[in-house]
Protein backbone atom coordinates (compact mmCIF):
# COMPACT_ATOMS: atom_id res chain seq x y z
CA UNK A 1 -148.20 -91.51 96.09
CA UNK A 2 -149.94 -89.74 93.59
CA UNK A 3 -153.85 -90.35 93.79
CA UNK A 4 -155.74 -91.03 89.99
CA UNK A 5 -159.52 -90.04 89.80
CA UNK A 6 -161.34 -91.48 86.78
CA UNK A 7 -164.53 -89.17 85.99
CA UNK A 8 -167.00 -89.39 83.13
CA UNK A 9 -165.66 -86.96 81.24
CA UNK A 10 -169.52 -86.82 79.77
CA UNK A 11 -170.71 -84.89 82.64
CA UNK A 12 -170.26 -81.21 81.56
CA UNK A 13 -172.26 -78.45 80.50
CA UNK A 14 -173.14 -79.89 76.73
CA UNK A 15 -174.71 -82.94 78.12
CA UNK A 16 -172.48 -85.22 75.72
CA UNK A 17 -171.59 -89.28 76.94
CA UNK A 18 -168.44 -90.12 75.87
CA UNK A 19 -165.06 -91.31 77.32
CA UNK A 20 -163.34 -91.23 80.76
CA UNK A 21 -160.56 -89.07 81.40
CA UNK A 22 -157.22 -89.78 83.32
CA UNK A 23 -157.03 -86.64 86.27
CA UNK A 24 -154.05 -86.67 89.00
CA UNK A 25 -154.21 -84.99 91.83
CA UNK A 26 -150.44 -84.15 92.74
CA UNK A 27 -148.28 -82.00 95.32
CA UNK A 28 -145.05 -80.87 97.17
CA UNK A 29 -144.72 -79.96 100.95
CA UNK A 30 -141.52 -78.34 101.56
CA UNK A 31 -140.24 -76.23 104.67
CA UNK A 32 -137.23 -75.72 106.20
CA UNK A 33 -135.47 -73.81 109.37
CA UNK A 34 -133.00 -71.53 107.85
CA UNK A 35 -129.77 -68.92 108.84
CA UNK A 36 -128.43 -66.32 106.84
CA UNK A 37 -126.11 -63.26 107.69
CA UNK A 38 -125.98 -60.12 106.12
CA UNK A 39 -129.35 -59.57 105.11
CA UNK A 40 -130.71 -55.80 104.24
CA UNK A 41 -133.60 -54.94 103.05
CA UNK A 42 -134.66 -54.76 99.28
CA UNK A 43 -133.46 -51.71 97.49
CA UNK A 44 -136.59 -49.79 95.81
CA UNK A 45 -138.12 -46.24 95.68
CA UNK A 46 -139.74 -46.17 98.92
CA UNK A 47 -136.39 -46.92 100.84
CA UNK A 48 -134.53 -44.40 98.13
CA UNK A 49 -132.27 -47.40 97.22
CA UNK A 50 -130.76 -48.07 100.50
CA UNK A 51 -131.19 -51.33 101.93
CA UNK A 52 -129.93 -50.18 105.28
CA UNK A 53 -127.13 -51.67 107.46
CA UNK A 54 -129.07 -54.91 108.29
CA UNK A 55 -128.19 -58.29 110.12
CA UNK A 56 -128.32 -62.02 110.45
CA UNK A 57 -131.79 -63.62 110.47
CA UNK A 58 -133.35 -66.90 111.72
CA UNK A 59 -136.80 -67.75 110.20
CA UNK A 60 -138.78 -70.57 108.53
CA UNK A 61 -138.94 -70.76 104.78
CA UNK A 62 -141.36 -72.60 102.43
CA UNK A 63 -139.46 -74.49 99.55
CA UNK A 64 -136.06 -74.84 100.24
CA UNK A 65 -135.64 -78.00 97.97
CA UNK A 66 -138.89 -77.77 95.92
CA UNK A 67 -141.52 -74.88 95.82
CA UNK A 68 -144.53 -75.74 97.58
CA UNK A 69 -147.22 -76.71 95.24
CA UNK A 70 -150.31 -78.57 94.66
CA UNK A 71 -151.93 -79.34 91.04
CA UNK A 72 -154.42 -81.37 88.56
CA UNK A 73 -153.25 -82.42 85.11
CA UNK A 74 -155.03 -85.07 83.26
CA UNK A 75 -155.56 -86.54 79.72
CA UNK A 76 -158.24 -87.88 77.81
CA UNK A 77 -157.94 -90.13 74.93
CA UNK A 78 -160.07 -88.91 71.62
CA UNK A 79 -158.73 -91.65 69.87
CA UNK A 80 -156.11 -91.86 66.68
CA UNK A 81 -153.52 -91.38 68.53
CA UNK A 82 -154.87 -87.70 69.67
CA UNK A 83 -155.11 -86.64 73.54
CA UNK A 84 -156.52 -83.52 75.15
CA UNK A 85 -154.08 -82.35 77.97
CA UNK A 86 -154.33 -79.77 81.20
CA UNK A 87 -152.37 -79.16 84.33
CA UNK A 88 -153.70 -76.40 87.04
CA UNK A 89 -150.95 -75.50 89.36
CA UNK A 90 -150.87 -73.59 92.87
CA UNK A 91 -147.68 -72.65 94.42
CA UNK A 92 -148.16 -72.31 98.24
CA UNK A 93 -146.22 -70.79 101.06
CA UNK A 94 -146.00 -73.90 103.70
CA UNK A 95 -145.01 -72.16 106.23
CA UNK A 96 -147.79 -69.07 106.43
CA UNK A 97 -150.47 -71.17 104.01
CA UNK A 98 -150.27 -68.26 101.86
CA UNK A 99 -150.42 -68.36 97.90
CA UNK A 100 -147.62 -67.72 95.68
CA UNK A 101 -146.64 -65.91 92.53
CA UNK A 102 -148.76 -63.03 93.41
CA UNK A 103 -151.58 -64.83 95.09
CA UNK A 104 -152.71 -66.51 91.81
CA UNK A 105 -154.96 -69.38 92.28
CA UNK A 106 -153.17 -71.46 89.53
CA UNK A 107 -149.53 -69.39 89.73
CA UNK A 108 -147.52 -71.73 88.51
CA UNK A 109 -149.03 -73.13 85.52
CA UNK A 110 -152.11 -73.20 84.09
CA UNK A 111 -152.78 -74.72 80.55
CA UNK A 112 -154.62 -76.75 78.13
CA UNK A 113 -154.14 -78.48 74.73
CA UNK A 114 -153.70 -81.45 72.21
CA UNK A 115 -151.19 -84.38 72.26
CA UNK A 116 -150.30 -86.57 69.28
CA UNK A 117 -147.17 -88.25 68.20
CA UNK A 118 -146.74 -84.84 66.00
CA UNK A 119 -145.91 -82.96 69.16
CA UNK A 120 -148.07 -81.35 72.28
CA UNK A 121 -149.39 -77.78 71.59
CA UNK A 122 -150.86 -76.27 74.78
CA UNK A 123 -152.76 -72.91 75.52
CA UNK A 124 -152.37 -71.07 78.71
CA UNK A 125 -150.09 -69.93 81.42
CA UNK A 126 -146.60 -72.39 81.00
CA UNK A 127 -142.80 -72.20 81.25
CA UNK A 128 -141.30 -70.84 78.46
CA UNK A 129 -139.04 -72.54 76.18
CA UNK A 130 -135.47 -71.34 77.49
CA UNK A 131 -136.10 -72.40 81.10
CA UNK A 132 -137.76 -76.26 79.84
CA UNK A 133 -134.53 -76.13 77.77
CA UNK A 134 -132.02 -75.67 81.02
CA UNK A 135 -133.87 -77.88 83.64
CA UNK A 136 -132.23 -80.64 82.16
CA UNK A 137 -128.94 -79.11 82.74
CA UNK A 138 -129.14 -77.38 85.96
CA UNK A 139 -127.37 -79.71 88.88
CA UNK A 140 -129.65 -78.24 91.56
CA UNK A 141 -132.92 -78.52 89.26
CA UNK A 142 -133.59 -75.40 90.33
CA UNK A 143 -133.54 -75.75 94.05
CA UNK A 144 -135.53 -72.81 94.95
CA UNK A 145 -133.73 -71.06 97.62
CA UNK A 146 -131.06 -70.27 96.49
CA UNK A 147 -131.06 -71.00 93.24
CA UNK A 148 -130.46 -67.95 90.61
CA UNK A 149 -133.12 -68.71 88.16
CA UNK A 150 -134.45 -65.67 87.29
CA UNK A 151 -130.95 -65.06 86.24
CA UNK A 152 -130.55 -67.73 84.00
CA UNK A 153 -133.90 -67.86 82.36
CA UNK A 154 -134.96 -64.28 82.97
CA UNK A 155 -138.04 -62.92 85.09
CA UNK A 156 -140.02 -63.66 83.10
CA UNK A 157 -139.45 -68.22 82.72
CA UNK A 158 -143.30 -68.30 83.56
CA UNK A 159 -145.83 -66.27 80.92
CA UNK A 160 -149.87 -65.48 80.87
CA UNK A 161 -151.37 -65.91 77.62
CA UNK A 162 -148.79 -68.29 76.47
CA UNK A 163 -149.01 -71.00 73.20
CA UNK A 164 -146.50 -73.54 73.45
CA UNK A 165 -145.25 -76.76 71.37
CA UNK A 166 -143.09 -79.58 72.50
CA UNK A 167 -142.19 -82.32 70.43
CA UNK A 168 -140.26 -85.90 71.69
CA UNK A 169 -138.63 -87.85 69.07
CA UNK A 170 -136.15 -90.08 70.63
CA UNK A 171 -133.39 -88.34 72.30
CA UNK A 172 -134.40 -85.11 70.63
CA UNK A 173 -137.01 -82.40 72.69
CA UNK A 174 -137.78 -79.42 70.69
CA UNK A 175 -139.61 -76.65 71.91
CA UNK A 176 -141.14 -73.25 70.64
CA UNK A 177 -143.36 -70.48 72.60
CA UNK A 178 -145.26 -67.62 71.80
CA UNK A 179 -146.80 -65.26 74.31
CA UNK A 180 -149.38 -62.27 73.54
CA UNK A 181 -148.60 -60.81 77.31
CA UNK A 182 -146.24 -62.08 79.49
CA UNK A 183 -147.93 -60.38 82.50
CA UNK A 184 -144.58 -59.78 84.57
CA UNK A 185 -143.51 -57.12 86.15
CA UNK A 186 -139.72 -55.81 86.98
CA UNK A 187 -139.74 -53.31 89.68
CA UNK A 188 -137.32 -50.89 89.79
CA UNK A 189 -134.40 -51.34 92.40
CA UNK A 190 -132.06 -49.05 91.10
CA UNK A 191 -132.04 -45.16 90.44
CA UNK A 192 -130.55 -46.04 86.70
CA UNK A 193 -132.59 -49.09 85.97
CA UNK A 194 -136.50 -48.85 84.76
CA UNK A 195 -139.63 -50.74 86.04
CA UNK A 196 -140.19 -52.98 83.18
CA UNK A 197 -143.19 -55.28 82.19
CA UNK A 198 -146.85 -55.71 82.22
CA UNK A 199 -149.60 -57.73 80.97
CA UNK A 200 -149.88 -56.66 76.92
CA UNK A 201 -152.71 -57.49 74.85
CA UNK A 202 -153.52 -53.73 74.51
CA UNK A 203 -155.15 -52.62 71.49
CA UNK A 204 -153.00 -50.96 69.15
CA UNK A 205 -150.04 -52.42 70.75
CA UNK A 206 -149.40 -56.09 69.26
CA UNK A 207 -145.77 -56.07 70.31
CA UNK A 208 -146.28 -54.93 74.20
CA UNK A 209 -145.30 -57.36 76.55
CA UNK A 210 -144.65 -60.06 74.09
CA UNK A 211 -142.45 -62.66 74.15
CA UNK A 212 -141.34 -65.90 72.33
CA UNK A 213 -138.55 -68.29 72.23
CA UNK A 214 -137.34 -72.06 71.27
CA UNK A 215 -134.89 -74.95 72.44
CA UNK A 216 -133.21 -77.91 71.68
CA UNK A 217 -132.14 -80.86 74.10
CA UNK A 218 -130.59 -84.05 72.44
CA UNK A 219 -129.69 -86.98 75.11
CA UNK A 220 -128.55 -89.97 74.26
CA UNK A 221 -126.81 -92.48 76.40
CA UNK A 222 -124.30 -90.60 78.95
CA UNK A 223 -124.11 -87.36 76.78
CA UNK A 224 -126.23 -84.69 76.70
CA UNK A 225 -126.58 -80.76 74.86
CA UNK A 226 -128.82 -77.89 74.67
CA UNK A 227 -129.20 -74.98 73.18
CA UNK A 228 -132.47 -72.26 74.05
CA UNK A 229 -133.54 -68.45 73.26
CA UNK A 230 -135.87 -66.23 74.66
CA UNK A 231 -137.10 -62.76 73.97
CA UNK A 232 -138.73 -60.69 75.70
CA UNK A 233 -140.94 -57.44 74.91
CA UNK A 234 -141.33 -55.50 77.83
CA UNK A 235 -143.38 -52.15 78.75
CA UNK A 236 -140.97 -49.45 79.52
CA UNK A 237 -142.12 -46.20 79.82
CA UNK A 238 -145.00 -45.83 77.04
CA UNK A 239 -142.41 -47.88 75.11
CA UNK A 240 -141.19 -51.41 74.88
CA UNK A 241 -137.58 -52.82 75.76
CA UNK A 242 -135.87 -55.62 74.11
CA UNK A 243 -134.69 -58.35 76.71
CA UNK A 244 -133.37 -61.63 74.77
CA UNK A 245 -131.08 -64.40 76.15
CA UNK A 246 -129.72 -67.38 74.52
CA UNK A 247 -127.61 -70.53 76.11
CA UNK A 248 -125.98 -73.20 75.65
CA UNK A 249 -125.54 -76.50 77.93
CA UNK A 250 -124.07 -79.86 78.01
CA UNK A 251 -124.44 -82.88 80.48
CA UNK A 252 -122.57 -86.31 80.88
CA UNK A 253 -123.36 -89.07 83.16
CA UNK A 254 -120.85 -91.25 85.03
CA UNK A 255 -121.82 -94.67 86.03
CA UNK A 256 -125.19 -94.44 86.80
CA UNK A 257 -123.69 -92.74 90.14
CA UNK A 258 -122.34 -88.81 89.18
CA UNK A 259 -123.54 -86.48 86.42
CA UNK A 260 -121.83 -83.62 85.42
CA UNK A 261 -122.99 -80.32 83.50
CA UNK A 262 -122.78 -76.96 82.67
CA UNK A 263 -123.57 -74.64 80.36
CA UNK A 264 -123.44 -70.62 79.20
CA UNK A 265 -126.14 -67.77 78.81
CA UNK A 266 -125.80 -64.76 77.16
CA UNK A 267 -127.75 -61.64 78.08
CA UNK A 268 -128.61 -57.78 77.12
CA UNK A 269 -131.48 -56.03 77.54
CA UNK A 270 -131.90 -52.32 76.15
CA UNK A 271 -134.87 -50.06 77.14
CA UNK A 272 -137.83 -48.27 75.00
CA UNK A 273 -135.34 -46.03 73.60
CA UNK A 274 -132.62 -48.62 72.45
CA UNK A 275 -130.05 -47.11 75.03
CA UNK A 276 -128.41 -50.55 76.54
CA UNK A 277 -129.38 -50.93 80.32
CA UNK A 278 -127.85 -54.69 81.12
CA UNK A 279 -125.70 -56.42 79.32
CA UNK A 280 -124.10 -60.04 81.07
CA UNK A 281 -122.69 -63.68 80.24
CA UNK A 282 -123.87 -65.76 82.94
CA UNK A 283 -122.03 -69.59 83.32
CA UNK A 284 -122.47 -72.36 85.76
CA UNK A 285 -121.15 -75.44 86.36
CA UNK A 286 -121.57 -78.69 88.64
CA UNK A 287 -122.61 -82.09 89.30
CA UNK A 288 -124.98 -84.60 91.75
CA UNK A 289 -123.34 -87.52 93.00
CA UNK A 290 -125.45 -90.48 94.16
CA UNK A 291 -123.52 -91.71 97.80
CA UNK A 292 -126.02 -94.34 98.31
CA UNK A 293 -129.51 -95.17 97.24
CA UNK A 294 -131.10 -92.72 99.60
CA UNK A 295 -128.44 -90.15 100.06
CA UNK A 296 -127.67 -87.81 97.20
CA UNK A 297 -125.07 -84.46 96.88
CA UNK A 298 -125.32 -81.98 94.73
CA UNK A 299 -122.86 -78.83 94.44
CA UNK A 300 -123.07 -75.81 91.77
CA UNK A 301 -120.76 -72.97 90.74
CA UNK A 302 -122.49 -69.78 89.47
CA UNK A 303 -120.22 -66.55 87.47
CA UNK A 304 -122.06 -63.60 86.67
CA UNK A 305 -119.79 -61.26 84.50
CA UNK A 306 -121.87 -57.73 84.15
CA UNK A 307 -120.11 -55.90 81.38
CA UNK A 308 -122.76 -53.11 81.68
CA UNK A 309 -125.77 -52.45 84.44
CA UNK A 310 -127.77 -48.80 83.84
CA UNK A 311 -124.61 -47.43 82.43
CA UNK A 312 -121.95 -48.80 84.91
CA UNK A 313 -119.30 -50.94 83.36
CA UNK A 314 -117.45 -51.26 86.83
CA UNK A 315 -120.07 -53.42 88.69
CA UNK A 316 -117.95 -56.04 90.53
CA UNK A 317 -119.06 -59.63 89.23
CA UNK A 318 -121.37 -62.01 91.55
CA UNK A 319 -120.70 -65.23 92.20
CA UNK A 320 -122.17 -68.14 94.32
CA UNK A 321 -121.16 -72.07 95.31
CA UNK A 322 -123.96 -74.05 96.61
CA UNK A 323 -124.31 -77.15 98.52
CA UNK A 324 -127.28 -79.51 98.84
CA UNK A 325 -127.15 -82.73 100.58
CA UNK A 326 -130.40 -84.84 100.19
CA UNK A 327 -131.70 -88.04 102.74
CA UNK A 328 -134.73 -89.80 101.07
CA UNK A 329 -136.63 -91.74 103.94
CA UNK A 330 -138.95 -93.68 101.17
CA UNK A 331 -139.89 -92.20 97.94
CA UNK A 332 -142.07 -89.66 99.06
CA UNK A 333 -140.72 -88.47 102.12
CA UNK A 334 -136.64 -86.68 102.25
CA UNK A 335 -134.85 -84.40 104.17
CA UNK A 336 -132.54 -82.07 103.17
CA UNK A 337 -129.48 -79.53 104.06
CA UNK A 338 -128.34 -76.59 101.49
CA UNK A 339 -126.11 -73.98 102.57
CA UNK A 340 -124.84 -71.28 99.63
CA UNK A 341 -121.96 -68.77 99.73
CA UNK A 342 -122.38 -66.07 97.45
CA UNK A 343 -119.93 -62.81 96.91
CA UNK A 344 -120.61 -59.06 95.53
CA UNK A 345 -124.47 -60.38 95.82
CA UNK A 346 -126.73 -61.77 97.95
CA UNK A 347 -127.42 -65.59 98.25
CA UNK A 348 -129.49 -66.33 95.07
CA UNK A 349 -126.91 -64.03 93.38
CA UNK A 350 -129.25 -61.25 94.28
CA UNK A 351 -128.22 -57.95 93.13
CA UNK A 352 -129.78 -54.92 91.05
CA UNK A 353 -128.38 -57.16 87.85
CA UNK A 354 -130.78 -60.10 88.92
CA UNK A 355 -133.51 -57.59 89.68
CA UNK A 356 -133.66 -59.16 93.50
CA UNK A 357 -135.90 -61.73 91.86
CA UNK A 358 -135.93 -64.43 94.34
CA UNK A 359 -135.85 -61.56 97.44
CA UNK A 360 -139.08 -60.09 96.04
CA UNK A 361 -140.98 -63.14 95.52
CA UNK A 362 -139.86 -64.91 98.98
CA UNK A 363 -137.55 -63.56 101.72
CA UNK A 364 -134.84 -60.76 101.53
CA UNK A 365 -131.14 -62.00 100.17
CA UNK A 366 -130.29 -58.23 99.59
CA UNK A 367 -126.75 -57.71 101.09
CA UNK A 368 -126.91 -54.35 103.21
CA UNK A 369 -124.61 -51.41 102.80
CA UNK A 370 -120.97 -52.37 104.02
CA UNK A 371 -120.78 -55.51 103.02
CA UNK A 372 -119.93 -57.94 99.96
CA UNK A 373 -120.40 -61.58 100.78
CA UNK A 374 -123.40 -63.60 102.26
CA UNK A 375 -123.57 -67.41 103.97
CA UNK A 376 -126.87 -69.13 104.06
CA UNK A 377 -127.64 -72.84 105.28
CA UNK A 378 -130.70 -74.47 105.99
CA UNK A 379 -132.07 -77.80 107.08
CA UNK A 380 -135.96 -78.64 105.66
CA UNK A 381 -138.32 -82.01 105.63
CA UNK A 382 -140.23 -82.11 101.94
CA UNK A 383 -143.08 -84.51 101.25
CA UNK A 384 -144.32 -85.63 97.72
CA UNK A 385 -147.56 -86.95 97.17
């Protein structure tokens, strides 16, 4: 149950009496006892690209269902029809205690701004507007382990020194993002791919590490579309790259019980130079089913087709089918079991193409040398509060 302070918002530096403001304190537990064959190691410089002959592995994870998180947002009314907005996020590793997206204190978001009925413009570290755009049409809501997301949005679906607007009117969401330094780095993990990234907002250099990007979701009744674009600006050498996606997505609801979706993104990303290093259509489909009031399915279908990675226009095309079956005890408590099969990549889809985005940020789902497929399952408690 999420827990509401009310506090003077008159009690700050200034010295100024005026209003209260609305602040909730909010969170996700999530851990989970997981198996997985086939794991190597993750392919970079200091291994020369190998990620050795590897193995099966037993181990505890932390957000199998949800990342692990705890945050503040709040509002305060300044009257005619205008609220000041801010959410503080930490993502957490529940199993070690450690922090997340690079041991940030606020990782995950980190933003502040102005409501009306005009729209909500917000200032800070946010989700761009591609990845708002597809969690609406994602059947596994972007299940963290082993969910591709850095494939479908890119690496870089969370950005420093972001400005944002979202607008509601009706069915219609409409978003649009701006950011003066993304602050995310690509490692290299391939002998023919680059390290790619950084955190911009270097004199001289306006366009370094930018990024920006819009969407569109219109839902009304059963039926549901989107449509999103992002680019994004990356260092490369004493250069910048040119990585932009753009998707499309559709939803439809059966019965209150089943929803269906899917969708399509389009990808290619070229270097400093111009010289084309990735270029890939990425589609998914699939759908949650509601068995009973406490027990809900969910199964997704993931196709990568890489028509070009650092030059090779051979790679064999990853693909993945995933499985979540979810028990909610009460509204805040659940327990859940996922299990993923994923082939010519590693669960997660993990592969030079993907940038090993999920291995690099949590555990290793690099296939080792020899083999082509990978088979994950796990069983994990979460706990919402």
């Amino acid at each position: 149950m999420k827990r509401t302070i009310f506090a003077l918002a008159a009690i700050c530096a200034c010295g100024a009496a005026e209003a209260q403001s609305n602040v909730t304190l909010y969170g996700v537990v999530d851990v989970n006892v997981e198996y997985v064959n086939h794991v190597g190691a993750v392919p970079s410089a200091s291994n020369g690209f190998n990620p050795g002959q590897g193995g099966k592995v037993f181990r505890q994870d932390a957000g199998g269902y949800s990342g692990s998180r705890w945050g503040l947002r709040g509002t305060e009314d300044l009257g005619n029809g205008l609220k000041s907005v801010f959410v503080l996020e930490s993502g957490f590793n529940s199993d070690t205690g450690t922090m997340q997206q690079g041991g940030r204190l606020f990782g995950r978001q980190a933003f502040v701004g102005l409501s009306s009925q005009y729209g909500q413009i917000t200032f800070g570290r946010q989700y761009h507007s591609l990845f708002s755009t597809l969690a609406n049409f994602i059947p596994a809501r972007y299940a963290s382990q082993y969910e591709p997301t850095g494939i479908m949005a890119g690496g870089n679906f969370r950005q420093d020194n972001a400005v944002k607007y979202t607008g509601v009117f009706g069915g219609l969401t409409a978003m649009a993002n701006w950011s003066f330094g993304v602050g995310t780095t690509l490692p290299q993990v391939a002998a023919s791919l680059p390290t790619a990234g950084g955190s911009g907002e270097v004199p001289g250099q306006f366009r370094r590490d930018t990024s920006y990007g819009a969407g569109l979701n219109y839902i009304a009744g059963p039926f549901g579309v989107g449509i999103g674009y992002d680019q994004w600006n990356p260092t490369i050498g004493t250069g910048n790259g040119t990585f932009k996606k753009a998707a499309v997505m559709a939803s439809y609801a059966l019965n209150g019980t089943a929803k269906v979706m899917g969708g399509y993104r389009w990808g290619q990303n070229k270097n400093q130079n111009g010289t084309l290093i990735q270029r890939d259509d990425f589609y998914w489909v699939g759908g949650q089913y509601r068995f009973s009031p406490a027990l809900d399915f969910t199964l997704e279908y993931d196709y990568q087709n890489v028509k070009n990675l650092g030059g090779n226009t051979h790679v064999a095309n990853p693909w993945q089918i995933a499985l979540i079956a979810d028990y909610a005890f009460s509204k805040r408590t659940d327990i859940y079991l996922t299990t993923a099969y994923s082939k010519n990549a590693g669960l997660a889809m993990e592969s030079a193409a993907s940038n090993f985005a999920t291995s690099l940020t949590l555990n290793s789902y690099a296939l080792p040398n020899g083999q082509n497929s990978m088979f994950g399952v796990a069983a994990g408690i979460r706990h919402v509060f």
